[in-house]
N, C-alpha and C. Protein backbone atom coordinates (compact mmCIF):
# COMPACT_ATOMS: atom_id res chain seq x y z
N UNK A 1 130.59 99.98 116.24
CA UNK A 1 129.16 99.72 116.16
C UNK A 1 128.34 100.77 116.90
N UNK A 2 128.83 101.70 117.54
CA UNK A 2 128.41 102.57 118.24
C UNK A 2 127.73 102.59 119.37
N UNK A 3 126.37 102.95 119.47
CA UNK A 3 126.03 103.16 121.12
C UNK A 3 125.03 101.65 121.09
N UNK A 4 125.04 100.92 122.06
CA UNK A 4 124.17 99.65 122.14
C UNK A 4 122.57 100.17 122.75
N UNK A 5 121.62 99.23 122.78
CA UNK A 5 120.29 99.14 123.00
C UNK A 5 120.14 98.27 123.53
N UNK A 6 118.70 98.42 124.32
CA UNK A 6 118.37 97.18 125.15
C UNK A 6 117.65 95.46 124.44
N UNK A 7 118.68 94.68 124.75
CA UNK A 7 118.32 93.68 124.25
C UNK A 7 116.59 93.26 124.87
N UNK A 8 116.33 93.69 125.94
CA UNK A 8 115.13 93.60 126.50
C UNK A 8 113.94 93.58 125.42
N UNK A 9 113.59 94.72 124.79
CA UNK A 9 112.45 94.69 123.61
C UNK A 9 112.83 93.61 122.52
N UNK A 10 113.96 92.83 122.32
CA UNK A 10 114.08 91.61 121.89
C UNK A 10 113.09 90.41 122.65
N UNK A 11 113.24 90.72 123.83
CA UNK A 11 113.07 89.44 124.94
C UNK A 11 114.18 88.35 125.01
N UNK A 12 115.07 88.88 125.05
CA UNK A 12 116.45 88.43 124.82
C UNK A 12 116.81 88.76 125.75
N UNK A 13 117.55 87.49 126.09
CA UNK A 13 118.99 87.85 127.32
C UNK A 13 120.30 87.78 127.22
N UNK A 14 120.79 88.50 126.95
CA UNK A 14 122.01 88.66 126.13
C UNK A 14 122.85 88.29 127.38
N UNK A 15 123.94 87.20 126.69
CA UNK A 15 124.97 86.54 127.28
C UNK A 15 126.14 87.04 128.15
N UNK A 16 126.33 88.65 127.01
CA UNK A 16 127.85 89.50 127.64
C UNK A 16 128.34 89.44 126.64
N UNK A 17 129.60 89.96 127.05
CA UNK A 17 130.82 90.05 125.77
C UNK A 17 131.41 89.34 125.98
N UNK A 18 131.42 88.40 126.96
CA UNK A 18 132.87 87.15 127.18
C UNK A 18 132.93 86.26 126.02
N UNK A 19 131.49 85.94 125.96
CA UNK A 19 131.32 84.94 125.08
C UNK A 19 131.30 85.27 123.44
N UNK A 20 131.91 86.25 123.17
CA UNK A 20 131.66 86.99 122.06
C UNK A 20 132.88 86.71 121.12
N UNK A 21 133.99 86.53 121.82
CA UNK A 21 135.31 86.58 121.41
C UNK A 21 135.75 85.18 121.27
N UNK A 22 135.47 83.99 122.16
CA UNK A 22 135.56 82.77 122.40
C UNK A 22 135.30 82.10 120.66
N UNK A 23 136.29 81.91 120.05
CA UNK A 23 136.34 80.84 118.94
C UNK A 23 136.65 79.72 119.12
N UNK A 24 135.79 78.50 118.70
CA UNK A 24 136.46 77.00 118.38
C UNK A 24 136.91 76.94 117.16
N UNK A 25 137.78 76.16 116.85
CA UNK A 25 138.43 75.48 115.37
C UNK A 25 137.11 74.70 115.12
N UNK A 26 136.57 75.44 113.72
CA UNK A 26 135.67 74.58 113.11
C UNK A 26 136.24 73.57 111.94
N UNK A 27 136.04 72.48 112.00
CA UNK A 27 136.99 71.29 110.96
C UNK A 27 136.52 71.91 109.72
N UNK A 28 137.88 71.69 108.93
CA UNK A 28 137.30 72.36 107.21
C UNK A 28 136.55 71.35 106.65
N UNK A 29 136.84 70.21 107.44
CA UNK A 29 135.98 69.07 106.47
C UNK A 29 134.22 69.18 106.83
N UNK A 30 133.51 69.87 108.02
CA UNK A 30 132.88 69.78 108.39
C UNK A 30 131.48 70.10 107.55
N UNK A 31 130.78 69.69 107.18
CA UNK A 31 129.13 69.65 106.40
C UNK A 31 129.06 70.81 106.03
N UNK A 32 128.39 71.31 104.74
CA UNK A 32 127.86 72.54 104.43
C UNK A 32 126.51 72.69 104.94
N UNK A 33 126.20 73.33 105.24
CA UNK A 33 124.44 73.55 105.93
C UNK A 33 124.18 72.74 107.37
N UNK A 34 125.26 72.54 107.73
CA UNK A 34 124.95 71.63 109.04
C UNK A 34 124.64 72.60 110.08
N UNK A 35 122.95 72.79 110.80
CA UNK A 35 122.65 73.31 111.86
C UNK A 35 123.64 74.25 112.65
N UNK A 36 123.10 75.48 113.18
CA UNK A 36 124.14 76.49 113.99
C UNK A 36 123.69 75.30 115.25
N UNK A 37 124.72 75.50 116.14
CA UNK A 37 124.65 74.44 117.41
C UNK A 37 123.49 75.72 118.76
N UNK A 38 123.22 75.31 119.47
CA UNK A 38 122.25 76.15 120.37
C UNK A 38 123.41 77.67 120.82
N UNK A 39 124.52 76.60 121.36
CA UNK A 39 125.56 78.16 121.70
C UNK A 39 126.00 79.21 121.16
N UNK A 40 125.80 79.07 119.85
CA UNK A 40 126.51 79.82 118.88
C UNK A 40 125.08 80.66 118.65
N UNK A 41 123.99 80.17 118.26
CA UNK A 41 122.71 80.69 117.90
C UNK A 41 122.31 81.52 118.73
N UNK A 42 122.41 81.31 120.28
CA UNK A 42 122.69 82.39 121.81
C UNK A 42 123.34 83.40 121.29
N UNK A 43 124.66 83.23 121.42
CA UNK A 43 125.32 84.60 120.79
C UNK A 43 125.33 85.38 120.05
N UNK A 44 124.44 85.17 118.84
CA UNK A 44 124.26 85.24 117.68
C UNK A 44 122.83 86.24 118.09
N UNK A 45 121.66 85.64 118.75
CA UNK A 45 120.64 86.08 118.99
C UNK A 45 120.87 87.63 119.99
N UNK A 46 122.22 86.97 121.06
CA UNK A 46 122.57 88.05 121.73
C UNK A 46 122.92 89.56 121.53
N UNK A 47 123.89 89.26 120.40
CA UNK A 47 124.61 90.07 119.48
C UNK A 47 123.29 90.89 118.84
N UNK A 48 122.59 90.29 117.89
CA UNK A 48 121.41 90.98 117.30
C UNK A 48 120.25 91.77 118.11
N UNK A 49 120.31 91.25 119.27
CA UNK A 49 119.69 92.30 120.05
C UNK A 49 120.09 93.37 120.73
N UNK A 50 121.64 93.05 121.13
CA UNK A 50 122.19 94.46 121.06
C UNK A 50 122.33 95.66 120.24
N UNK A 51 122.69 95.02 119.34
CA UNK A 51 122.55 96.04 118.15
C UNK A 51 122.10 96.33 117.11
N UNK A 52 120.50 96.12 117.51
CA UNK A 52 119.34 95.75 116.49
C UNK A 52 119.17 96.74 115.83
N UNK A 53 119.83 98.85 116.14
CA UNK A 53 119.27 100.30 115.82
C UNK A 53 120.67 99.97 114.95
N UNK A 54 121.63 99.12 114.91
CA UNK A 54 122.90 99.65 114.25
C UNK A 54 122.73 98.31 112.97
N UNK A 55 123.88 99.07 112.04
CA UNK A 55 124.04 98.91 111.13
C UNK A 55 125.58 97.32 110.59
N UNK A 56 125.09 96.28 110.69
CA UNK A 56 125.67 95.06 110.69
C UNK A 56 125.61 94.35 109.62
N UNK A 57 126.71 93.31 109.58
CA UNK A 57 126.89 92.67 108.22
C UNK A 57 126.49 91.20 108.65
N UNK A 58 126.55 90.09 107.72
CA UNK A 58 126.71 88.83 107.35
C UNK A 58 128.25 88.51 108.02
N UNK A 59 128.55 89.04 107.90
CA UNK A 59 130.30 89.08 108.30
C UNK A 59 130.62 89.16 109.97
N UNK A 60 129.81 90.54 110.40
CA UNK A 60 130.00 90.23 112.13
C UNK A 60 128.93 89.53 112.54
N UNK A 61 127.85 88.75 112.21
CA UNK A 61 127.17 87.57 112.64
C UNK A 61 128.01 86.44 112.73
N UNK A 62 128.78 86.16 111.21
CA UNK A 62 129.68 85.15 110.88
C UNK A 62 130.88 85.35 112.45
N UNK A 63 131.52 86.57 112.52
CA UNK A 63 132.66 86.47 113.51
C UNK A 63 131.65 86.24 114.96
N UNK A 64 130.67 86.86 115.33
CA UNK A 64 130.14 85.94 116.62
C UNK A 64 130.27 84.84 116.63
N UNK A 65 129.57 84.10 115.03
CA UNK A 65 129.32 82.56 115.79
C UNK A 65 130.73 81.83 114.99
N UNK A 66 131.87 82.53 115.25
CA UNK A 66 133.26 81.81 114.76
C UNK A 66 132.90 80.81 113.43
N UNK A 67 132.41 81.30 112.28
CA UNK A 67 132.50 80.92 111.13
C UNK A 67 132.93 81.70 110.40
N UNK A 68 133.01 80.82 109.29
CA UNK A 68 133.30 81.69 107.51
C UNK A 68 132.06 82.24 107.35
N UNK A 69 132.27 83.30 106.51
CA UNK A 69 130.99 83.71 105.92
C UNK A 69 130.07 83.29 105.10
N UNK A 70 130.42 82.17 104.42
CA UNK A 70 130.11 81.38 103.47
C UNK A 70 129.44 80.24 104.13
N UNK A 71 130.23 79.67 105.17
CA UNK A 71 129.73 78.30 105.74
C UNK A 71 128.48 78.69 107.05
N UNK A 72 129.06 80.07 107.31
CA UNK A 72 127.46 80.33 108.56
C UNK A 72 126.06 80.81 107.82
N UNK A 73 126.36 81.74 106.46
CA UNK A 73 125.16 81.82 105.65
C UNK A 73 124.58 80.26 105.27
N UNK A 74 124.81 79.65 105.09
CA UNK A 74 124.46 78.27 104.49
C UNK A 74 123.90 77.58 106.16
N UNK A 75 124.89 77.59 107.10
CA UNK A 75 124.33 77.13 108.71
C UNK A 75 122.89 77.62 109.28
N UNK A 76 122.99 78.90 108.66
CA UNK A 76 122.24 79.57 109.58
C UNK A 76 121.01 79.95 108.75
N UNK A 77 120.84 79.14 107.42
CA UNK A 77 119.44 79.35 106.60
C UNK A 77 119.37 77.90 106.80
N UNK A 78 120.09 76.77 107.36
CA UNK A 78 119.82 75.53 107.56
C UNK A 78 118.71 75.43 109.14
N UNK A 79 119.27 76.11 109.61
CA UNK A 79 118.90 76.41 110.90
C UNK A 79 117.59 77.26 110.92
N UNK A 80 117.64 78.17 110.42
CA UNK A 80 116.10 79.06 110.79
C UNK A 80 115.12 78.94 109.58
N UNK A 81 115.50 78.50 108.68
CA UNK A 81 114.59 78.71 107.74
C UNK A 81 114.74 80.04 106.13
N UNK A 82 115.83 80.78 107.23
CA UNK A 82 115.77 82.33 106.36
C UNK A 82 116.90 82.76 106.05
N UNK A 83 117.41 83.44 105.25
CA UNK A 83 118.79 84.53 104.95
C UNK A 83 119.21 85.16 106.56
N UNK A 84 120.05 84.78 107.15
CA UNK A 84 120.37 86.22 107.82
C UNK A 84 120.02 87.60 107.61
N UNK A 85 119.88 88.23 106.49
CA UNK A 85 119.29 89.58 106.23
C UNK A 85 117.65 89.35 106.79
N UNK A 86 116.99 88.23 105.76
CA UNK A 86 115.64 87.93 106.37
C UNK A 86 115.34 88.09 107.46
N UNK A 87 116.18 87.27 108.14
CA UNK A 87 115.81 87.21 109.83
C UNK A 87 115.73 88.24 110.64
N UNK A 88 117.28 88.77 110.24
CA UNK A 88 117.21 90.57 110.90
C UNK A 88 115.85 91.24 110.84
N UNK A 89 115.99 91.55 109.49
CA UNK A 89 114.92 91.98 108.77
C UNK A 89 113.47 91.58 109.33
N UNK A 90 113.38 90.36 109.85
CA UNK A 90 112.14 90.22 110.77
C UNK A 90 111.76 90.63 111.56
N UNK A 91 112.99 90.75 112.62
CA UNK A 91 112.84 90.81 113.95
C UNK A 91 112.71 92.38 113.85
N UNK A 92 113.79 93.08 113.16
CA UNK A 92 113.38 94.71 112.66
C UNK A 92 111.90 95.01 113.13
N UNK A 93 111.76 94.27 111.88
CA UNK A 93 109.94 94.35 111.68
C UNK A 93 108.94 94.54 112.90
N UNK A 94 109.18 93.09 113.54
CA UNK A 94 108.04 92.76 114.71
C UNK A 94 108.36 93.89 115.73
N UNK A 95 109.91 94.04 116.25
CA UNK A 95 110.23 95.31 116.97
C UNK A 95 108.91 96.50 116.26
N UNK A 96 109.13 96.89 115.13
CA UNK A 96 108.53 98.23 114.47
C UNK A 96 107.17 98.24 114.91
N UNK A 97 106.15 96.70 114.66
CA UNK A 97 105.07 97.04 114.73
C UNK A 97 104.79 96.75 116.36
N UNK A 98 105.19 96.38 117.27
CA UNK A 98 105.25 96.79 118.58
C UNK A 98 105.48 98.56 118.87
N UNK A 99 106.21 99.07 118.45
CA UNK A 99 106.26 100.59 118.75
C UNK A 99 105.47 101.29 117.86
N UNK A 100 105.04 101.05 116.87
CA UNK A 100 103.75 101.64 116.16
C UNK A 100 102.56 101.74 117.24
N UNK A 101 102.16 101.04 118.08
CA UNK A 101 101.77 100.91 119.10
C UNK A 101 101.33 101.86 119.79
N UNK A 102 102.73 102.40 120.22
CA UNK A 102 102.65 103.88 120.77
C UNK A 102 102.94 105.05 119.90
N UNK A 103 101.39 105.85 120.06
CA UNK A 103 101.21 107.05 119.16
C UNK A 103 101.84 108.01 119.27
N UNK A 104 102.88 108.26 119.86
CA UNK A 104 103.56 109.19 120.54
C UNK A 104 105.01 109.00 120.23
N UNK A 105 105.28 107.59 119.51
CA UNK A 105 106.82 107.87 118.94
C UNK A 105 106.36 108.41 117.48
N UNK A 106 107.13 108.96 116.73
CA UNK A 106 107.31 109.79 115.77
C UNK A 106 107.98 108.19 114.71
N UNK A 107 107.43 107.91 113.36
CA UNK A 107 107.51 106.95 112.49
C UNK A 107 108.55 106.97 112.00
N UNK A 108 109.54 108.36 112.10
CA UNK A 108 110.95 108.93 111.69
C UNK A 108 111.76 107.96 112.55
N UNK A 109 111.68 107.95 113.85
CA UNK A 109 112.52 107.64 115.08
C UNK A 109 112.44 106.23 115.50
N UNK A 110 111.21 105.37 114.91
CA UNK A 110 110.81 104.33 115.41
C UNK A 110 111.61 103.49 114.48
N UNK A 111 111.98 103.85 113.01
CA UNK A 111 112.31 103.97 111.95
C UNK A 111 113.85 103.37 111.89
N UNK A 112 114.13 104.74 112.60
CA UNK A 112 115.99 104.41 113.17
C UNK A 112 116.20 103.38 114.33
N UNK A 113 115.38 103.44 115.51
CA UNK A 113 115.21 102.57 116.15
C UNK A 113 115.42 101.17 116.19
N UNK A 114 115.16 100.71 115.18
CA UNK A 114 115.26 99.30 115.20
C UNK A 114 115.93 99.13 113.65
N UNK A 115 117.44 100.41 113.36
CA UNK A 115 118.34 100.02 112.36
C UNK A 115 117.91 100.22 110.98
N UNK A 116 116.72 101.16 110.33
CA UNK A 116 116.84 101.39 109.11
C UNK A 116 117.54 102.79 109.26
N UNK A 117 117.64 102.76 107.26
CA UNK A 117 118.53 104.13 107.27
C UNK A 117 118.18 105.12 107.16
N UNK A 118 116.86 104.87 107.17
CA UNK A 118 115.69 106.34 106.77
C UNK A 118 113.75 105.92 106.91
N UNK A 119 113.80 106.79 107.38
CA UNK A 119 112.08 106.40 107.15
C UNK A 119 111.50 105.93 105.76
N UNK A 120 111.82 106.21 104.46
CA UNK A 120 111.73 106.21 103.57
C UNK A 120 111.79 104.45 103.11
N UNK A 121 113.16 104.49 104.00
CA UNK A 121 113.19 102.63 103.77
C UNK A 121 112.70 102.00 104.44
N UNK A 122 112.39 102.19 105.59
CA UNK A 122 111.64 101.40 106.53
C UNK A 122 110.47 101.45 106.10
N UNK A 123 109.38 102.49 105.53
CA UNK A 123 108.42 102.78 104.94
C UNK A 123 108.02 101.41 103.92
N UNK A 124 109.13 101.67 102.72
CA UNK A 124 109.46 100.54 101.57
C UNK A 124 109.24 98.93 102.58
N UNK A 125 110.70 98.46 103.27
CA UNK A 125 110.12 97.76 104.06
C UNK A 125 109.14 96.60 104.51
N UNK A 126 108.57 97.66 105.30
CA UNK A 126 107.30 97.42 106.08
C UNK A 126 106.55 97.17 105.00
N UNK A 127 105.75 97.98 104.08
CA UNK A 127 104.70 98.02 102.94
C UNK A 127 105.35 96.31 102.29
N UNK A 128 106.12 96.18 102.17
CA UNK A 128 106.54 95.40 101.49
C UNK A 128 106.61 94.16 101.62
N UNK A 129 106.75 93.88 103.36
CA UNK A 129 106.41 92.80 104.31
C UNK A 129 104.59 92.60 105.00
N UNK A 130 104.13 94.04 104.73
CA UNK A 130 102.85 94.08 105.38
C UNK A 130 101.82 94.10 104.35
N UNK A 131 101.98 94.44 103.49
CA UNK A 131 101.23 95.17 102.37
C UNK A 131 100.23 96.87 102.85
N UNK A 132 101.15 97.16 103.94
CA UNK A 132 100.61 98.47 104.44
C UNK A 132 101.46 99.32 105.18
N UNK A 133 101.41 100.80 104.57
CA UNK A 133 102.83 101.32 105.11
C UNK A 133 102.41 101.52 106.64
N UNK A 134 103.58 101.93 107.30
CA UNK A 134 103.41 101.87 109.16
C UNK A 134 102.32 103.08 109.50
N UNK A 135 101.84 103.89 108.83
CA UNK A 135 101.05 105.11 109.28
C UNK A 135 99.63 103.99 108.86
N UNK A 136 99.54 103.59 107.79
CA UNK A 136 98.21 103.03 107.90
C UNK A 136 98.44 101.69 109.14
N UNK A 137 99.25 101.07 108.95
CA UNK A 137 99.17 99.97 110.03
C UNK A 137 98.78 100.69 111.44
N UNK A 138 99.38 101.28 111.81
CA UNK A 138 99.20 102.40 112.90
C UNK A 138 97.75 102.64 113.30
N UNK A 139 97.02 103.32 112.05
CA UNK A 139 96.10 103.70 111.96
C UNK A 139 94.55 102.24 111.89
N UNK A 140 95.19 101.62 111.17
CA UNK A 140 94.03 99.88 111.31
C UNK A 140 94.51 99.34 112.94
N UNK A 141 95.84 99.53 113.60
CA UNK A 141 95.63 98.73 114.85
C UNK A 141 95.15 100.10 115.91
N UNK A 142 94.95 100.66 115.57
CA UNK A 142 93.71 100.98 116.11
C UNK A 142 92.25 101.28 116.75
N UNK A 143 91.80 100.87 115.45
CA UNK A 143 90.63 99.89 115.32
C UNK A 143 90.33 99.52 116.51
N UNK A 144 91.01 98.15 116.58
CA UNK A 144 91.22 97.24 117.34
C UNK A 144 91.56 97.21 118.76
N UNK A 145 91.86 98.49 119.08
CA UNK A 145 91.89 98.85 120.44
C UNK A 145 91.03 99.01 121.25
């Protein structure tokens, strides 16, 4: 996964790695969509703020919170409301338009920063979640200053 980041610009307090590895036997009989439990959702939150600039699957969310991939996608849109990609994909976001902020990071870097693969997509993105690419957002919170 490469080099980690500060869970801090999450506002996250990331747990450690102890708790990372720690699996329970989840019963096969157990509910489809039944709520992630608070501990697992910790780790889970933990995990994503570490490595919010890197590049992660459905799959190592699933191995944090010791599920199938199948049964934590279904847990964990029971639970928040959203896709796992969504959610990422949010928090991406709100990270981005916090550092848009400052005029002095470069839209390339802010870009990679918080895990896209190119400005180009983060561009797509953003416009796509905002209805305004990050140079105009940039440019309207401004304004407002």
């Amino acid at each position: 996964m490469g080099s980690q980041t500060s869970a801090s610009r999450l506002h996250l307090k990331p747990l450690g790695h102890s708790g990372l590895h720690r699996c329970a036997e989840v019963p096969s009989n157990q509910a489809a969509g039944k709520p992630i439990d608070n501990r697992r959702m910790s780790r889970i939150m933990a995990f994503v703020g570490q490595h919010i600039e890197q590049n992660f699957t459905v799959a190592d969310l699933a191995e944090v919170a010791c599920m199938s991939q199948a049964h934590f996608a279904r847990s964990f849109k029971t639970t928040t409301g959203r896709s796992p990609h969504e959610f990422v994909s949010g928090i991406r976001l709100v990270l981005a338009k916090q550092m848009l902020a400052d005029r002095h990071l470069p839209i390339s870097d802010i870009a990679l920063s918080v895990g896209f693969s190119s400005q180009s997509n983060f561009s797509r993105a953003f416009r796509d979640a905002t209805g305004m690419t990050p140079r105009a957002w940039r440019a309207n919170s401004a304004v407002f200053e």
